[in-house]
C-alpha atoms as a PDB file:
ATOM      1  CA  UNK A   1       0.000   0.000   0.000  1.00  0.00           C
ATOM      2  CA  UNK A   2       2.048   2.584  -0.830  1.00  0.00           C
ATOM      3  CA  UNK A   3       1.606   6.876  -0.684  1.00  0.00           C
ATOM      4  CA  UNK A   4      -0.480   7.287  -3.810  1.00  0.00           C
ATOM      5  CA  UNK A   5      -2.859   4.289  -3.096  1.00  0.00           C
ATOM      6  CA  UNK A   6      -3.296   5.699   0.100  1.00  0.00           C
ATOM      7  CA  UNK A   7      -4.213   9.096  -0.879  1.00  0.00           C
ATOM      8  CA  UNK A   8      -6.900   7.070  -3.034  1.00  0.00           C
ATOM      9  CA  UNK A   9      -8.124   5.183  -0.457  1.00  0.00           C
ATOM     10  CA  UNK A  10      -7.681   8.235   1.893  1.00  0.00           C
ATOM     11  CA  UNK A  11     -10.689  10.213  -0.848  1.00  0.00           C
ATOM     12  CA  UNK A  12     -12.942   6.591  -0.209  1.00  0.00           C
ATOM     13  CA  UNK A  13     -12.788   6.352   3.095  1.00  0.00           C
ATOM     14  CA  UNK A  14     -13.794  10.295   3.648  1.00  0.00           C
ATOM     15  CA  UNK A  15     -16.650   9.826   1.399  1.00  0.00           C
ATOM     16  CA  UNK A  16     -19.032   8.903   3.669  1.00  0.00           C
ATOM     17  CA  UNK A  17     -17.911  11.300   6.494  1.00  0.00           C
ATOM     18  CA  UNK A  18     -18.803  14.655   4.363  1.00  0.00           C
ATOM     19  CA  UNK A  19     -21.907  12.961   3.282  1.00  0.00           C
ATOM     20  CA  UNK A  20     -23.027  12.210   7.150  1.00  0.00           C
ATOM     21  CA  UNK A  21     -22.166  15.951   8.154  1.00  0.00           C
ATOM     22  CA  UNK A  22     -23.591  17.456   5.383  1.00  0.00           C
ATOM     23  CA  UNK A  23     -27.152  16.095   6.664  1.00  0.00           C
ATOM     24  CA  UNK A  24     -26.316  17.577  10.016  1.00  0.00           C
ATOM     25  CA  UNK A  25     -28.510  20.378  10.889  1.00  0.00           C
ATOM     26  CA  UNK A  26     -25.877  22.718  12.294  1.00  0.00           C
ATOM     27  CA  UNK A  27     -24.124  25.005   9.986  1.00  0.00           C
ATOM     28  CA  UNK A  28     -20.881  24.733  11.492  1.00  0.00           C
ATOM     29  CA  UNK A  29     -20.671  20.980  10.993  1.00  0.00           C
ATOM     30  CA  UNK A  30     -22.144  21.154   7.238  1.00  0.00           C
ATOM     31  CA  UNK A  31     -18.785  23.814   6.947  1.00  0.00           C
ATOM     32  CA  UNK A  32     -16.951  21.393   8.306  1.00  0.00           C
ATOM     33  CA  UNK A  33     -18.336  18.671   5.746  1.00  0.00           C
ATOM     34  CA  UNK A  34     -17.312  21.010   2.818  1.00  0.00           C
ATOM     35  CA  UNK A  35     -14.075  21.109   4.620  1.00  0.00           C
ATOM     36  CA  UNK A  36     -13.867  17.012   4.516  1.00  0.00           C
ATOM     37  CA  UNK A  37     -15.230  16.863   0.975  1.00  0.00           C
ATOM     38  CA  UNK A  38     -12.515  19.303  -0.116  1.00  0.00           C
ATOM     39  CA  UNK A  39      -9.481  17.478   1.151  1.00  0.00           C
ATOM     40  CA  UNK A  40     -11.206  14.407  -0.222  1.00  0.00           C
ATOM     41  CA  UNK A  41     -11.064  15.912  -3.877  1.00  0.00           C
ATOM     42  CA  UNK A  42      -7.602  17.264  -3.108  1.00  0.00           C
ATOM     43  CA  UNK A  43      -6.170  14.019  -3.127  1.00  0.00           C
ATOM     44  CA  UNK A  44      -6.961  13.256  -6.881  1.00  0.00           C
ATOM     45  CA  UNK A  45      -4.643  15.129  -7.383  1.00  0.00           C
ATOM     46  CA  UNK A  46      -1.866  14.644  -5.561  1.00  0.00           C
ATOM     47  CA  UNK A  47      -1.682  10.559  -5.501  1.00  0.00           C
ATOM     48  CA  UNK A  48      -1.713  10.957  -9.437  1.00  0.00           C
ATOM     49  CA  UNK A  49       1.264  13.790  -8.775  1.00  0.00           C
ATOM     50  CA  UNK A  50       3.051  11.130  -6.358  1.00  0.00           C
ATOM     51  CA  UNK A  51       2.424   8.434  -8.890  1.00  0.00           C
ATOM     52  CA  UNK A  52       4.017  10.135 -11.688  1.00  0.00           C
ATOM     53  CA  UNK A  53       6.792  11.509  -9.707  1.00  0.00           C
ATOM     54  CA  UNK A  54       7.959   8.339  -8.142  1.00  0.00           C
ATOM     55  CA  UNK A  55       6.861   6.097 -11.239  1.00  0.00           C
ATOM     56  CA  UNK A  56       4.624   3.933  -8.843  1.00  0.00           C
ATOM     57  CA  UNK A  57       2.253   2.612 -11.204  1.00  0.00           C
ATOM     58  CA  UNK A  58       0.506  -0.307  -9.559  1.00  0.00           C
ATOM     59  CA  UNK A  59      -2.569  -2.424 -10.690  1.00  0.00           C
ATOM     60  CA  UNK A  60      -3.814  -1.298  -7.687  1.00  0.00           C
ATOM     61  CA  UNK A  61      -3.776   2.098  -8.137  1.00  0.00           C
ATOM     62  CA  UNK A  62      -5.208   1.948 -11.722  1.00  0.00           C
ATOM     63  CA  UNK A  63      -8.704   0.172 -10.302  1.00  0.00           C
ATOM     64  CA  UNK A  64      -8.543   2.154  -7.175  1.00  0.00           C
ATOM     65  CA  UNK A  65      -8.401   5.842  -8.497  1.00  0.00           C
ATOM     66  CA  UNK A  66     -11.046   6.207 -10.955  1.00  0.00           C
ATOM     67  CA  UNK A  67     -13.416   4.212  -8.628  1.00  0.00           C
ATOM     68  CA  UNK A  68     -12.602   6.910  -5.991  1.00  0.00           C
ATOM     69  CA  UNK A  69     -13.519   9.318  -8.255  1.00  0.00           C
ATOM     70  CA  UNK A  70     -17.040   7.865  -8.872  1.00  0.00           C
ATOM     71  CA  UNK A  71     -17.560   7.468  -5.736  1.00  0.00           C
ATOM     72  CA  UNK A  72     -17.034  10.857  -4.152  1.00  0.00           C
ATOM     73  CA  UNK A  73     -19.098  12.437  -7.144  1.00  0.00           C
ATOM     74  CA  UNK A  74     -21.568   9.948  -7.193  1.00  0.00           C
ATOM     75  CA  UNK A  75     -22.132  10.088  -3.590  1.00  0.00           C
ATOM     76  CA  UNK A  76     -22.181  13.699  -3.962  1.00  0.00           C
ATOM     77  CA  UNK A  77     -24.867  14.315  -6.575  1.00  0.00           C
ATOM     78  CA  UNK A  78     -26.937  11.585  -4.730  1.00  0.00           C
ATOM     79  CA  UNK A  79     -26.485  13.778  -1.808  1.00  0.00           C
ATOM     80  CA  UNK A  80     -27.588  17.062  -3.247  1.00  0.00           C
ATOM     81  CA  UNK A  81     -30.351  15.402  -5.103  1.00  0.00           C
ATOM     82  CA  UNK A  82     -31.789  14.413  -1.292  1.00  0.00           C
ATOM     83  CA  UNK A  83     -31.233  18.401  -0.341  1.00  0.00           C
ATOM     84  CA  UNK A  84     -33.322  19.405  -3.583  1.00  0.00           C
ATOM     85  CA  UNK A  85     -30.409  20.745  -5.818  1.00  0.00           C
ATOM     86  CA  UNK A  86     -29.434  18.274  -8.293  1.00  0.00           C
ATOM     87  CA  UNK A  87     -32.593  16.370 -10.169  1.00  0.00           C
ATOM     88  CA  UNK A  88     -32.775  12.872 -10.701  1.00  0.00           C
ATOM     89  CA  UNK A  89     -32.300  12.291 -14.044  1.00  0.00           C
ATOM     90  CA  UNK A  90     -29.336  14.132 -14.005  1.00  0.00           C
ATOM     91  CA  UNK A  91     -27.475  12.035 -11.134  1.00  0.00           C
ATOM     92  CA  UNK A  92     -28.928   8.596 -12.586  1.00  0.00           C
ATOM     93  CA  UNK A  93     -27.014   9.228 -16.391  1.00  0.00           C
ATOM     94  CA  UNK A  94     -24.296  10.582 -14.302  1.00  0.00           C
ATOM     95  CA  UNK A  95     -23.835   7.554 -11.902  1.00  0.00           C
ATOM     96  CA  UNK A  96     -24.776   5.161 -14.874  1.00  0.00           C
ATOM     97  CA  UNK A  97     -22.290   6.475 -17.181  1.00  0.00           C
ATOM     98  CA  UNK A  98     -19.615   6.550 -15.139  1.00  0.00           C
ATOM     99  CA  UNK A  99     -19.681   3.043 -13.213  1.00  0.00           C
ATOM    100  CA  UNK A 100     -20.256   1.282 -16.560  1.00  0.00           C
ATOM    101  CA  UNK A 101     -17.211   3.175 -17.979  1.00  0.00           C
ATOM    102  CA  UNK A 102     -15.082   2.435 -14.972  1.00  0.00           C
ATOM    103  CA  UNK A 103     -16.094  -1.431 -14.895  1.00  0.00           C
ATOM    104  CA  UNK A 104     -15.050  -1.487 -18.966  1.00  0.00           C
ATOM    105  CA  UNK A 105     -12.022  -0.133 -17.590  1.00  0.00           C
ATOM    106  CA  UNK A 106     -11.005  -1.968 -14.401  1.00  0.00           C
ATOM    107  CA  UNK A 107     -12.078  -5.325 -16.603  1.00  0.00           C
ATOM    108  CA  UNK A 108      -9.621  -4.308 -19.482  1.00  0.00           C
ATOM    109  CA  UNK A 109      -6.604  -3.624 -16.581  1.00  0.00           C
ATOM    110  CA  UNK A 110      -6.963  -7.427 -15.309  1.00  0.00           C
ATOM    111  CA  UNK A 111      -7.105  -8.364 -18.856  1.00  0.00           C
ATOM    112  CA  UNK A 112      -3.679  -6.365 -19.498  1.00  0.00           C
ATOM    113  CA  UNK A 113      -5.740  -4.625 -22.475  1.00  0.00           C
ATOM    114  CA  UNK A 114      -5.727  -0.753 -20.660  1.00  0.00           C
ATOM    115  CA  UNK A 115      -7.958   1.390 -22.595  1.00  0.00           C
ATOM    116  CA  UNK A 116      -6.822   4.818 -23.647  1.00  0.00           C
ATOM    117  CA  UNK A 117      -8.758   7.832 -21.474  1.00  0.00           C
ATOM    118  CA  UNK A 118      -9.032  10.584 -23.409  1.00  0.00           C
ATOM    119  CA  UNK A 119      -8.213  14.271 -22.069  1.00  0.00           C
ATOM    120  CA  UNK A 120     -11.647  15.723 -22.299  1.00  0.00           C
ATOM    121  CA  UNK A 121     -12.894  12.705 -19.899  1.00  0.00           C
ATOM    122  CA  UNK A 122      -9.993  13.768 -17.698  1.00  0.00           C
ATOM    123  CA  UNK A 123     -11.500  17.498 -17.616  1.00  0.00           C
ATOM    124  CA  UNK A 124     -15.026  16.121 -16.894  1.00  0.00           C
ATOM    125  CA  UNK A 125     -14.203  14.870 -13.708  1.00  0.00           C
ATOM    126  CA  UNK A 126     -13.024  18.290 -12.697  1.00  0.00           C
ATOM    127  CA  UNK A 127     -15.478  19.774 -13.925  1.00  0.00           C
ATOM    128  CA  UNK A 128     -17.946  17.801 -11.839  1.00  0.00           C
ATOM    129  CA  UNK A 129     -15.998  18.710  -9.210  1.00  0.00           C
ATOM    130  CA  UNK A 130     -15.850  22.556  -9.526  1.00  0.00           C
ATOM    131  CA  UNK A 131     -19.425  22.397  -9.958  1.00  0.00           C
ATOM    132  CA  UNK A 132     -20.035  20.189  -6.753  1.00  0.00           C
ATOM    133  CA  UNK A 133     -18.156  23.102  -4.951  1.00  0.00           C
ATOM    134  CA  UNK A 134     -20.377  25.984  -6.551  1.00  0.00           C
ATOM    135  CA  UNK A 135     -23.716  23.750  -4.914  1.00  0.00           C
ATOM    136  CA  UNK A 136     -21.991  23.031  -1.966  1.00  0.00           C
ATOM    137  CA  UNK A 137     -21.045  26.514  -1.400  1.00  0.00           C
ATOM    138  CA  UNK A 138     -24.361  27.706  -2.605  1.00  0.00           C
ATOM    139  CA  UNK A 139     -26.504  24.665   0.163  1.00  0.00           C
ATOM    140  CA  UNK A 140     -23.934  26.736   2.805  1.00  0.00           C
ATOM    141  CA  UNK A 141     -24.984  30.436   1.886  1.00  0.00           C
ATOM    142  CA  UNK A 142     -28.439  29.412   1.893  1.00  0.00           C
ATOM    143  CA  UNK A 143     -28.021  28.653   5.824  1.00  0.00           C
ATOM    144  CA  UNK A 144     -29.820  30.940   8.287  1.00  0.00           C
ATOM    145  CA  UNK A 145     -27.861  34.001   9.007  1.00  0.00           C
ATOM    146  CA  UNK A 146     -25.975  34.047   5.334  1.00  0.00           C
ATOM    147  CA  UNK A 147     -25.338  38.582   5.437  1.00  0.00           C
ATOM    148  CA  UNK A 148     -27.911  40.177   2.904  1.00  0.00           C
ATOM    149  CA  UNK A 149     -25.206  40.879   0.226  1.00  0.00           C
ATOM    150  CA  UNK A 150     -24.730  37.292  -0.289  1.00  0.00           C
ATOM    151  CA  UNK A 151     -28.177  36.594  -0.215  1.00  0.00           C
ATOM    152  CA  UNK A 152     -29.073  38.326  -2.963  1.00  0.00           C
ATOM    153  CA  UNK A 153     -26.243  36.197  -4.756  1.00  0.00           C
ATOM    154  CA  UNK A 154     -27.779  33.193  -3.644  1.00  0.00           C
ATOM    155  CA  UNK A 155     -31.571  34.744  -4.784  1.00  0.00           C
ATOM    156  CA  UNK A 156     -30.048  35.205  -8.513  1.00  0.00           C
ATOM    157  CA  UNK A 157     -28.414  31.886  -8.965  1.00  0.00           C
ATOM    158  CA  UNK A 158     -31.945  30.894  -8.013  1.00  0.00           C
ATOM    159  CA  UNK A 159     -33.700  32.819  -9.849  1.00  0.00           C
ATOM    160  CA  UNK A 160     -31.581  31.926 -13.191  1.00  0.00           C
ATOM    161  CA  UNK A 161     -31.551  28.075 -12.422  1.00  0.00           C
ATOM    162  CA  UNK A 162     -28.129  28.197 -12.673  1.00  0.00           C
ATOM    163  CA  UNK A 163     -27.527  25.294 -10.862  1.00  0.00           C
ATOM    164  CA  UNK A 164     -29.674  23.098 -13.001  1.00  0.00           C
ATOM    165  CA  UNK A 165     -27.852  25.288 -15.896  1.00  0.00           C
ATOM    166  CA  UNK A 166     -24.171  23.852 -14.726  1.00  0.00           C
ATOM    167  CA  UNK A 167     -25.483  20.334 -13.620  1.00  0.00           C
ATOM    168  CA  UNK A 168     -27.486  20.323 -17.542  1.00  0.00           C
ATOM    169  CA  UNK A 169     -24.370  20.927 -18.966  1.00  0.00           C
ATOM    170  CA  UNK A 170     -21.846  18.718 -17.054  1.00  0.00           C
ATOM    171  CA  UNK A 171     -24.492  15.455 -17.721  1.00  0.00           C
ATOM    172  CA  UNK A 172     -24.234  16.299 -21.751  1.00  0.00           C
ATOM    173  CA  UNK A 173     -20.207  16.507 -21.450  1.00  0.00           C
ATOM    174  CA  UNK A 174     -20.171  13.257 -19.288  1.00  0.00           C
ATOM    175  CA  UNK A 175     -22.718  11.465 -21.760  1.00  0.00           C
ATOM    176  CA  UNK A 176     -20.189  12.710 -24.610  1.00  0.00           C
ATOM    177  CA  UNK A 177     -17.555  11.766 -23.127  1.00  0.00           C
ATOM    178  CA  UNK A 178     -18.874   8.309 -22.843  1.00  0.00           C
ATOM    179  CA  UNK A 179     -19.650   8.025 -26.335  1.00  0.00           C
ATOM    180  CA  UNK A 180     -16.311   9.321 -27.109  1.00  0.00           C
ATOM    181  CA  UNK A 181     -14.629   7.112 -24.922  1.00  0.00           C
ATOM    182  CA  UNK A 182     -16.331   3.774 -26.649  1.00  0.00           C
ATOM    183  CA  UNK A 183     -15.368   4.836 -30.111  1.00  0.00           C
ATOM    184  CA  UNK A 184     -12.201   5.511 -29.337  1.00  0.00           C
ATOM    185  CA  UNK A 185     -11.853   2.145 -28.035  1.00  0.00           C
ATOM    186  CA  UNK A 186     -14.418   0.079 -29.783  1.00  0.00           C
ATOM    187  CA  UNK A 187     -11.780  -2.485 -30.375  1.00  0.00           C
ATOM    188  CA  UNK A 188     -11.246  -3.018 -26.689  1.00  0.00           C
ATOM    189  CA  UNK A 189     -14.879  -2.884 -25.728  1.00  0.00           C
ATOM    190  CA  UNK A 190     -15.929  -5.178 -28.402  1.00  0.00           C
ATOM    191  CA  UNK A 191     -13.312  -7.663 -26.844  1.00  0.00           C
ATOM    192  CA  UNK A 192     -14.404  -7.189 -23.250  1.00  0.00           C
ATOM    193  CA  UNK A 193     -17.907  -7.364 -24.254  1.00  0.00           C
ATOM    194  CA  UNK A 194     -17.841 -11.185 -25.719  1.00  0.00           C
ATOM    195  CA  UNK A 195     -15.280 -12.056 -22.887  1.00  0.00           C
ATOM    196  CA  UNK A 196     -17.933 -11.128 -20.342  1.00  0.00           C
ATOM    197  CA  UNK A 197     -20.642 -13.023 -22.736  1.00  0.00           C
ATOM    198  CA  UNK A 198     -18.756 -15.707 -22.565  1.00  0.00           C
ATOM    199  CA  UNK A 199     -18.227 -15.752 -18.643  1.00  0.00           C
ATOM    200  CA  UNK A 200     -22.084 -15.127 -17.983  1.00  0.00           C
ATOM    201  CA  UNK A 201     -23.544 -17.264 -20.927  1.00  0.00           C
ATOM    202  CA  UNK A 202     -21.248 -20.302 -21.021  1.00  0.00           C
ATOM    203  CA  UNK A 203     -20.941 -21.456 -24.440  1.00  0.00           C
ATOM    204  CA  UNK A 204     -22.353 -25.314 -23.799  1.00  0.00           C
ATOM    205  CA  UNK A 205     -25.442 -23.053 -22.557  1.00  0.00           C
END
């Protein structure tokens, strides 16, 4: 287990921590959930920096990080869907998309066959990300006590739906990605697809 796979394992096991203290109904411990959830995200970063630095690609670390990554922003969206800010549809293309993609991917790594992630996938993940801060900020301003100033900024991004606006437009990048990212590897797909046919529909079936 070594520093990068820890970070990643570090962003899993923190998950669940900003998600139970974001439900608290104090403001000071749904501050300190945004704290948790930031540090979380934080470390996508820096166990891929480690990794590259110190050339410690493991196997490990290849299944682990994107997982971590789905599950933080999965968990996330699910989250803010429960608190109103996020609609359903959105979070169930979102968390569809990206466990598929990630079980194409974590198959192809055991079968040595590692399928090529493109860059714009890569920037949709930080995307979600920026725009998980913006509603978590937003669910914190809209606490009791937020100054006036700042409520006015919350009553515009309201009154624009610019949340749905941001959420509308990170679900059609992460459904293009998608797409993009089975063309681009059709080959590989197309063999993972009739290995797992062949593991779940046996051919003496």
């Amino acid at each position: 287990m070594n520093l990068p796979n820890q970070l990643t394992l570090l962003r899993i096991l923190l998950t669940p921590v900003f998600v139970s203290l974001l439900f608290v109904d104090n403001l000071a411990v749904k501050a300190a959930s945004f704290l948790v959830f930031v540090v979380a995200s934080v470390t996508d970063y820096y166990d891929g920096y480690t990794a590259r630095k110190y050339g410690i690609i493991t196997l490990t670390g290849q299944f682990l990080d994107p997982l971590a990554d789905k599950i933080i922003v999965s968990s996330s969206l699910i989250s803010f869907n429960l608190l109103g800010y996020v609609p359903a549809w959105m979070v169930l293309i979102i968390v569809i998309r990206d466990f598929m993609i990630t079980g194409f991917r974590s198959y192809a790594i055991l079968k040595h066959k590692p399928i090529i992630t493109h860059k714009l996938a890569k920037l949709k993940t930080y995307l979600q990300l920026v725009v998980l801060y913006f509603i978590f900020i937003y669910h914190l301003l809209t606490w009791t006590g937020t100054p006036s100033f700042l409520r006015a900024v919350t009553d515009w991004i309201q009154a624009w739906n610019v949340i749905y606006s941001l959420m509308f437009a990170i679900t059609a990048l992460t459904v293009f990605t998608g797409v993009l990212y089975l063309i681009e590897n059709r080959a590989h797909v197309k063999s993972i697809a009739t290995g797992l046919f062949r593991i779940f529909i046996p051919s003496d079936v």
